[in-house]
Protein backbone atom coordinates (compact mmCIF):
# COMPACT_ATOMS: atom_id res chain seq x y z
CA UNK A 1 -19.96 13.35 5.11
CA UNK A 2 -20.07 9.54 4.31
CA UNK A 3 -23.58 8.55 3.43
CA UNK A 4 -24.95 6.18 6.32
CA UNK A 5 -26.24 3.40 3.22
CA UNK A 6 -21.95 3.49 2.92
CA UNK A 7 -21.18 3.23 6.34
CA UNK A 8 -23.86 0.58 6.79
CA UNK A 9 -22.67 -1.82 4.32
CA UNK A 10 -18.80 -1.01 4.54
CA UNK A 11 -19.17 -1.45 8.21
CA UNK A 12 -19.57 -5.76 7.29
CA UNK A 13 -16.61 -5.33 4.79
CA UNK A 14 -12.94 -5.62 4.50
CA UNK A 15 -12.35 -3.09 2.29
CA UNK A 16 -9.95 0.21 2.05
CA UNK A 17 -11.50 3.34 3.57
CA UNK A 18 -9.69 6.99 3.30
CA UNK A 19 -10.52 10.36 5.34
CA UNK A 20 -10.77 13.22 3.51
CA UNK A 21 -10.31 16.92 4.44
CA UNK A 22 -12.20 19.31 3.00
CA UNK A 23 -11.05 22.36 5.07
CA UNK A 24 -12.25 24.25 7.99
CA UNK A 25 -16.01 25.10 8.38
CA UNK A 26 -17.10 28.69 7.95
CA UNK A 27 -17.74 29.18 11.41
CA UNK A 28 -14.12 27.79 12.30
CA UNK A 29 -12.13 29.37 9.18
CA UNK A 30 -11.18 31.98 10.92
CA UNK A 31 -10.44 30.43 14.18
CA UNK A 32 -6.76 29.28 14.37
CA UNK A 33 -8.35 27.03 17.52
CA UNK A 34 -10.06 24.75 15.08
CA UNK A 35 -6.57 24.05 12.97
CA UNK A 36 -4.08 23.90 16.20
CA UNK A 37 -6.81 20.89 17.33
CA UNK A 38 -7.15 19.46 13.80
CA UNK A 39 -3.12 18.88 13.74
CA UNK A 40 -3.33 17.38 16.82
CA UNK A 41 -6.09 15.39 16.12
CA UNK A 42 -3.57 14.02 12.95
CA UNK A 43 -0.19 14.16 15.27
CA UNK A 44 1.12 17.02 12.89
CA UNK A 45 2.41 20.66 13.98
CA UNK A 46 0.14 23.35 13.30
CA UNK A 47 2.74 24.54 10.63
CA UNK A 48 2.52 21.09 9.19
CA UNK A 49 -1.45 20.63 9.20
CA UNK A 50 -1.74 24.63 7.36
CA UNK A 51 0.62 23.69 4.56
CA UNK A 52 0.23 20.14 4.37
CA UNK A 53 -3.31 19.32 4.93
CA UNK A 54 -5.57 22.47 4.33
CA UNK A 55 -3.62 24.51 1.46
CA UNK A 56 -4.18 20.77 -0.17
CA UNK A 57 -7.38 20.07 0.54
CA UNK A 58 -9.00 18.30 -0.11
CA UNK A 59 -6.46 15.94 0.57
CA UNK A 60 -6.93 12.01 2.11
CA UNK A 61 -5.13 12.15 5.64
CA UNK A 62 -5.85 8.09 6.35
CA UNK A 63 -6.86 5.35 4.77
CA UNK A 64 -7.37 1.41 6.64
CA UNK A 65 -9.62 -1.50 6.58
CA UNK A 66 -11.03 -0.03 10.32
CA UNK A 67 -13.79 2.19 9.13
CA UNK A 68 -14.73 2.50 12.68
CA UNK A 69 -11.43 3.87 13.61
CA UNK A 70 -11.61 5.88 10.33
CA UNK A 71 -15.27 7.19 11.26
CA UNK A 72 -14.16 8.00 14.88
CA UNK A 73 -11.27 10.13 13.71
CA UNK A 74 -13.21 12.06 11.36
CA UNK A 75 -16.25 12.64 14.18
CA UNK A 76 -13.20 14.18 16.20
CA UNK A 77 -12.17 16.29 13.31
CA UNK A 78 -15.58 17.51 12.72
CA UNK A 79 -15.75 18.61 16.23
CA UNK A 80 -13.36 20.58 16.23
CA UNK A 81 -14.71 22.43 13.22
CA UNK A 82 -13.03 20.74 10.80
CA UNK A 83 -14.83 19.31 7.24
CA UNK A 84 -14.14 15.93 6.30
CA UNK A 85 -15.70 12.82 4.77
CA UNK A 86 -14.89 9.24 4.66
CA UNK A 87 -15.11 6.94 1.19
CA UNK A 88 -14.24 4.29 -0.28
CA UNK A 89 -10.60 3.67 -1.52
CA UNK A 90 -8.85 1.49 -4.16
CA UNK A 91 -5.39 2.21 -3.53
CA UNK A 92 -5.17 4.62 -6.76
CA UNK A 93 -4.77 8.54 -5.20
CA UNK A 94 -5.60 11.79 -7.56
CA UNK A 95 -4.71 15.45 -7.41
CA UNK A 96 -7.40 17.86 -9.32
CA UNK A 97 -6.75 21.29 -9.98
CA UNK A 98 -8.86 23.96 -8.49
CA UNK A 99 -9.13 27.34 -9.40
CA UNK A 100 -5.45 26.47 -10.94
CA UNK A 101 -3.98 25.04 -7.71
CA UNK A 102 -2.72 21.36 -6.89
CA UNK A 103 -4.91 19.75 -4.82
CA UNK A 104 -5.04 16.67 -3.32
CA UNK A 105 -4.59 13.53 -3.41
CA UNK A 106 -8.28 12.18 -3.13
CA UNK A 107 -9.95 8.53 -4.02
CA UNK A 108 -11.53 8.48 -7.39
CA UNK A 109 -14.45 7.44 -4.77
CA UNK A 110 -14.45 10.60 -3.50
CA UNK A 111 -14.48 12.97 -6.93
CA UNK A 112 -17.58 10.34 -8.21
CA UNK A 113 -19.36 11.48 -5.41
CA UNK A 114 -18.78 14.83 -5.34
CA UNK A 115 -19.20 15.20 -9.23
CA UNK A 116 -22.93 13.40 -8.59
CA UNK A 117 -23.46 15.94 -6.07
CA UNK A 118 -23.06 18.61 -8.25
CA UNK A 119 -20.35 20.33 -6.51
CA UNK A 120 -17.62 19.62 -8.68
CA UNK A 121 -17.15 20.25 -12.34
CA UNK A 122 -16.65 17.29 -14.23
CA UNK A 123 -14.63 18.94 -16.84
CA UNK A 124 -12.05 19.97 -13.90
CA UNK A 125 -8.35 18.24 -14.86
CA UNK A 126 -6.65 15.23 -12.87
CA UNK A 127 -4.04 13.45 -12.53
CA UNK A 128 -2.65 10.09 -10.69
CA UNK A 129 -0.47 10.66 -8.11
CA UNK A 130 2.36 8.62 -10.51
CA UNK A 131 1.64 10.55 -13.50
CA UNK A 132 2.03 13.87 -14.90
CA UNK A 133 -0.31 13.88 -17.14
CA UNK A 134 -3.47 15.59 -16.66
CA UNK A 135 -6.99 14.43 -18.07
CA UNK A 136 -10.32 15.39 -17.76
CA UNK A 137 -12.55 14.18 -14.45
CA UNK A 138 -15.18 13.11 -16.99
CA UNK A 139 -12.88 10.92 -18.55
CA UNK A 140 -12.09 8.63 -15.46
CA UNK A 141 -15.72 9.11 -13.46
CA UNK A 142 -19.39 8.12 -13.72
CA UNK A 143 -21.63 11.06 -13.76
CA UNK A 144 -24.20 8.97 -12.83
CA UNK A 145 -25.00 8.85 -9.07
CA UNK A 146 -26.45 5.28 -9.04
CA UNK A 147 -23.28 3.43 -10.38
CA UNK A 148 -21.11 5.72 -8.25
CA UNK A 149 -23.04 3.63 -5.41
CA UNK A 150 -23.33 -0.12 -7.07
CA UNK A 151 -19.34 0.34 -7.68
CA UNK A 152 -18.43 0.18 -3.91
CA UNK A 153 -18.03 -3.50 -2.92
CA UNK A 154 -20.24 -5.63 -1.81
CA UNK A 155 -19.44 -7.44 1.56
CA UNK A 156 -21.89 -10.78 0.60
CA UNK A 157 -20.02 -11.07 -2.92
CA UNK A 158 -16.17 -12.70 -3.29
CA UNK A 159 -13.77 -10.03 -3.61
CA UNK A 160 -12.34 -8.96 -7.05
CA UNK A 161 -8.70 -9.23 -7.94
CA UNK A 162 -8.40 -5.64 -6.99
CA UNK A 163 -9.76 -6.09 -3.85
CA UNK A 164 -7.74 -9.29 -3.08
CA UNK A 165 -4.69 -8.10 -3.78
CA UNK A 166 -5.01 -4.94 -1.52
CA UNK A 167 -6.31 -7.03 1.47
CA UNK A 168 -3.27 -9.88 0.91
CA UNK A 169 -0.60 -6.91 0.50
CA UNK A 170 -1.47 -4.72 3.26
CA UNK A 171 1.04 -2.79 4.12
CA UNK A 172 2.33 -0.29 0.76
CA UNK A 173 -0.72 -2.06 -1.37
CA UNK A 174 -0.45 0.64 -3.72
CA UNK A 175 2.76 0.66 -4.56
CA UNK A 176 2.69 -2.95 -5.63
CA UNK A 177 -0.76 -2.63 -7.42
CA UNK A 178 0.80 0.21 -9.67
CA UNK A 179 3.83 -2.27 -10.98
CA UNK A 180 1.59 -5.03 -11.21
CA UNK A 181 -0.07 -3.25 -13.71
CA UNK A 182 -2.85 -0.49 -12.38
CA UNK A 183 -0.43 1.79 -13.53
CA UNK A 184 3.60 1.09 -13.75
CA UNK A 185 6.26 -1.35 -15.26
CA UNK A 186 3.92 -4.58 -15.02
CA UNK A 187 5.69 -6.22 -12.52
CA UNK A 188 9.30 -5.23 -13.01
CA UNK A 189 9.94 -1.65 -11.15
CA UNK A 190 12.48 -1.21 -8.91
CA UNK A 191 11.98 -2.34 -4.98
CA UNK A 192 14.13 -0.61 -2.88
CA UNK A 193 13.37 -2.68 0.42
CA UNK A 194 13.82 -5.37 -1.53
CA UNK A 195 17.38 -4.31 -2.49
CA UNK A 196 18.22 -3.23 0.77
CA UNK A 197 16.65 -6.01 2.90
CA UNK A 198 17.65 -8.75 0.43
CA UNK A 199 16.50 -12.05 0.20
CA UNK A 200 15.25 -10.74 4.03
CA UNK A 201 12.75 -8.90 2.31
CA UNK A 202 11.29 -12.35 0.51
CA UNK A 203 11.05 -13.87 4.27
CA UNK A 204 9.56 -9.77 5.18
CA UNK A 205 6.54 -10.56 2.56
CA UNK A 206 6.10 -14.39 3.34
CA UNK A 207 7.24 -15.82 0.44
CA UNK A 208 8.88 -18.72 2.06
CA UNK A 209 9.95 -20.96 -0.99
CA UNK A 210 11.62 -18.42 -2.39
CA UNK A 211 13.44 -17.41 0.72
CA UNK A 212 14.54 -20.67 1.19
CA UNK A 213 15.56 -21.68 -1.85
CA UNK A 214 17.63 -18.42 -1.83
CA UNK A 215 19.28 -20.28 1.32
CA UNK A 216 20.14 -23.56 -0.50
CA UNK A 217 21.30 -21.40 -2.57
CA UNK A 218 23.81 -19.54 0.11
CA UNK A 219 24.88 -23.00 1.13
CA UNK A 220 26.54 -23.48 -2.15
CA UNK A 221 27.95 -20.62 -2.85
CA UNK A 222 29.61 -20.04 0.73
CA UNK A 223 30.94 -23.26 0.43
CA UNK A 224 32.48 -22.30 -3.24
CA UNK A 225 33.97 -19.22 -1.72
CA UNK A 226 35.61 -20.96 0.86
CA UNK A 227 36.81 -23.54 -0.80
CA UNK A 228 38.48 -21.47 -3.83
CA UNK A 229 39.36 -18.45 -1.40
CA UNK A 230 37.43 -15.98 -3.39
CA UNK A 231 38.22 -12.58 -2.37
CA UNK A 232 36.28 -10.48 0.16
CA UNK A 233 36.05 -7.56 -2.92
CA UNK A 234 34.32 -10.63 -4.96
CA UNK A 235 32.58 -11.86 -2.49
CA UNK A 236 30.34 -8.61 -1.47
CA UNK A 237 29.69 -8.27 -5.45
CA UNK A 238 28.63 -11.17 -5.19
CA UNK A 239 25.96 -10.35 -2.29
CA UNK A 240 25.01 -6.84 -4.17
CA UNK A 241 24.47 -8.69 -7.59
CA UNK A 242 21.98 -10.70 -5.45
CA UNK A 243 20.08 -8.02 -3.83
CA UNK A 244 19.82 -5.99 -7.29
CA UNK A 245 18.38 -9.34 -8.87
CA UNK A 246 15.75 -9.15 -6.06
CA UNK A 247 14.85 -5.86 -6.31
CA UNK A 248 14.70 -5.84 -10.30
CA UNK A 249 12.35 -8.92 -10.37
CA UNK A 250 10.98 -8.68 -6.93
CA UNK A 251 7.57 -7.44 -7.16
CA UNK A 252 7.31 -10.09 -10.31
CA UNK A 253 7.87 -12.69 -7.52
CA UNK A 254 5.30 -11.13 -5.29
CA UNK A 255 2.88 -10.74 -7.91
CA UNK A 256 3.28 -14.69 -8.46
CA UNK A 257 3.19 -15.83 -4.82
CA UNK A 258 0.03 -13.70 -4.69
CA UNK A 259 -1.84 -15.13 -7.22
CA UNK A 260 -0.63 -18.51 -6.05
CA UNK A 261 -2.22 -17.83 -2.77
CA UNK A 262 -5.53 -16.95 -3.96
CA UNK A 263 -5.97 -20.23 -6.21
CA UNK A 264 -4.72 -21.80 -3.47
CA UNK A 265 -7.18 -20.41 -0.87
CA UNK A 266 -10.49 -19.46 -2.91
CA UNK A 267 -12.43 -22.67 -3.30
CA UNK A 268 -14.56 -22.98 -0.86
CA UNK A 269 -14.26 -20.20 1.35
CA UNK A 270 -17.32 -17.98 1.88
CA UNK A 271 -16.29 -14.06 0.92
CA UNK A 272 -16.10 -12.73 4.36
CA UNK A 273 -13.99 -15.91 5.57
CA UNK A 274 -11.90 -16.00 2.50
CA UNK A 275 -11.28 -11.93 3.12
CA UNK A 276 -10.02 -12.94 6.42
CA UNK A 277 -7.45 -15.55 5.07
CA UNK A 278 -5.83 -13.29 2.41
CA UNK A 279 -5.26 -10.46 4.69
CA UNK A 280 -3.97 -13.21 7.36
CA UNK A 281 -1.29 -15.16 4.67
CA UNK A 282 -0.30 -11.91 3.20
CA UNK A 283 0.78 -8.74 5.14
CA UNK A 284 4.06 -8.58 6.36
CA UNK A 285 6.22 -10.50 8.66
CA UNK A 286 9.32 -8.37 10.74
CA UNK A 287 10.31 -12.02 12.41
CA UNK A 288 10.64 -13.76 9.46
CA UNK A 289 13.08 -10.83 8.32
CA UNK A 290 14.97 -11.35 11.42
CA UNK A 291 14.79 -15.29 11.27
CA UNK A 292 16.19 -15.66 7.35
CA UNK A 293 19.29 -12.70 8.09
CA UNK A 294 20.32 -14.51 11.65
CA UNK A 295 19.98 -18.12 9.48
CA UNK A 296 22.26 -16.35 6.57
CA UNK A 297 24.28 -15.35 9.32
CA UNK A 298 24.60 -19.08 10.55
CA UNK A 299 25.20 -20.48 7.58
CA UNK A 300 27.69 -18.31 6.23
CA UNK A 301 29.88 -18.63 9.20
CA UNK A 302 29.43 -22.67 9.15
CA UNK A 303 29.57 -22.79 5.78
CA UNK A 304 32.92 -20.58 6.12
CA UNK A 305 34.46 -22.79 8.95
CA UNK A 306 33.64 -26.32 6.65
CA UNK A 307 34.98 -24.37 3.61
CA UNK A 308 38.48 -23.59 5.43
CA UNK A 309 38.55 -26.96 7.46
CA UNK A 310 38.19 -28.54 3.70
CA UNK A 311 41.61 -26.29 2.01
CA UNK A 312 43.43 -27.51 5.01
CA UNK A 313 42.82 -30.88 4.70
């Protein structure tokens, strides 16, 4: 169960917090009244909560900035006879192997904790969820008890890079956090909204002088096509060399726009104000998706119509 010093000084945060299920209690394990209310708790089938949730365990279920929400879903689990805790999360998930079964995946938050509690063996093997490779827990967590609690942040202090980027993302923080770096190609994986949204997907993440310059850019090369009749074949190459551009340097472009924004709006700001305004310009945004593709739209077809009105003349 989360410690209430945790809970007391997450509560004034902005920070990540995951659930974690441990399993059924011993008075509920052999109750199948405790699991049919656990997967409803979770919106899962009964099938889905025995295979996906228990024979993992422990296994995070959530994870949000809400730690109220996150608290009050775990009180309902444990109600129903169901163990679970809630920690603190960075966006990075682990399996560990137990008695030579998968489990998992867990905050490294959570294994600190349990390893200072003495009920996990700190020789026992991980793994990130991204990588094969297994290690030993020891190698990746502080035995110590003390700087398992001074590593959780600290609401009164400015949040770290880490931090700031998983507020300003939101939404899929730790996929980007992995190829900026954490763990992945640096900055250069492959986005596959980004390839299938487009330069949508630039408008989708709030990078607006990108998306726009990407629609200066549209303006030109409509009017090319139109004016030099370029085949329709040519045309949607054309279109799919763009989007595989996007989705090749995409999270490059994110990573920039990111660190623009914090430079941007750091000085200052006091922590829990500037926490505010990076999860409030970053996120997502679904209209400006919709905006950019109904502009492209526009100026496609006008830029077709000039393009033809120009060969005729």
């Amino acid at each position: 169960m989360a410690s209430a010093a945790y809970l007391a000084a997450a509560r004034h945060g902005n920070s990540m917090h995951a659930l974690i299920i441990i399993g059924c209690t011993p008075a509920a394990r052999d109750s199948s009244d405790a699991a049919i209310r656990g997967a409803a708790i979770l919106g899962l089938s009964a099938d889905e909560f025995a295979t996906r949730v228990i024979a993992a365990a422990p296994v995070t279920v959530r994870e949000s900035v809400d730690l109220d929400a996150v608290e009050a879903l775990r009180q309902q689990l444990v109600d129903c006879g169901i163990e679970a805790d809630v920690v603190a999360s960075d966006g990075i998930q682990w399996h560990i192997e137990l008695d030579g079964v998968t489990r998992g995946p867990v905050p490294l938050a959570w294994l600190e904790a349990e390893v200072a509690a003495g009920r996990l063996d700190a020789d026992a093997r991980v793994r990130r969820t991204t990588n094969p490779n297994w290690i030993p827990l020891a190698s990746v967590v502080s035995i110590d008890p003390s700087i398992t609690i001074a590593a959780r942040p600290d609401p009164a202090a400015p949040p770290d890079m880490l931090e700031a980027a998983r507020l300003f993302i939101g939404t899929n923080h730790a996929f980007y956090l992995r190829s900026w770096g954490i763990e992945g190609s640096g900055g250069h994986a492959w986005n596959w909204p980004a390839f299938l949204l487009g330069p949508s997907w630039l408008l989708y993440r709030k990078m607006y002088g990108y998306a726009f310059a990407w629609l200066a850019f549209v303006v030109v090369e409509s009017l090319f096509e139109s004016r030099f009749d370029v085949s329709i074949v040519v045309s949607y190459g054309i279109s799919i060399a763009i989007n595989v551009m996007i989705a090749c340097i995409g999270n490059a472009l994110y990573r920039k726009h990111f660190e623009r924004a914090v430079r941007t709006i750091s000085p200052g700001r006091d922590p829990a104000s500037l926490r505010i305004e990076l999860a409030r310009q970053g996120g997502t945004s679904l209209a400006g998706a919709i905006v950019l593709t109904v502009l492209f739209v526009l100026v496609t077809t006008g830029m077709g119509m000039l393009g033809t009105s120009m060969g005729v003349d």
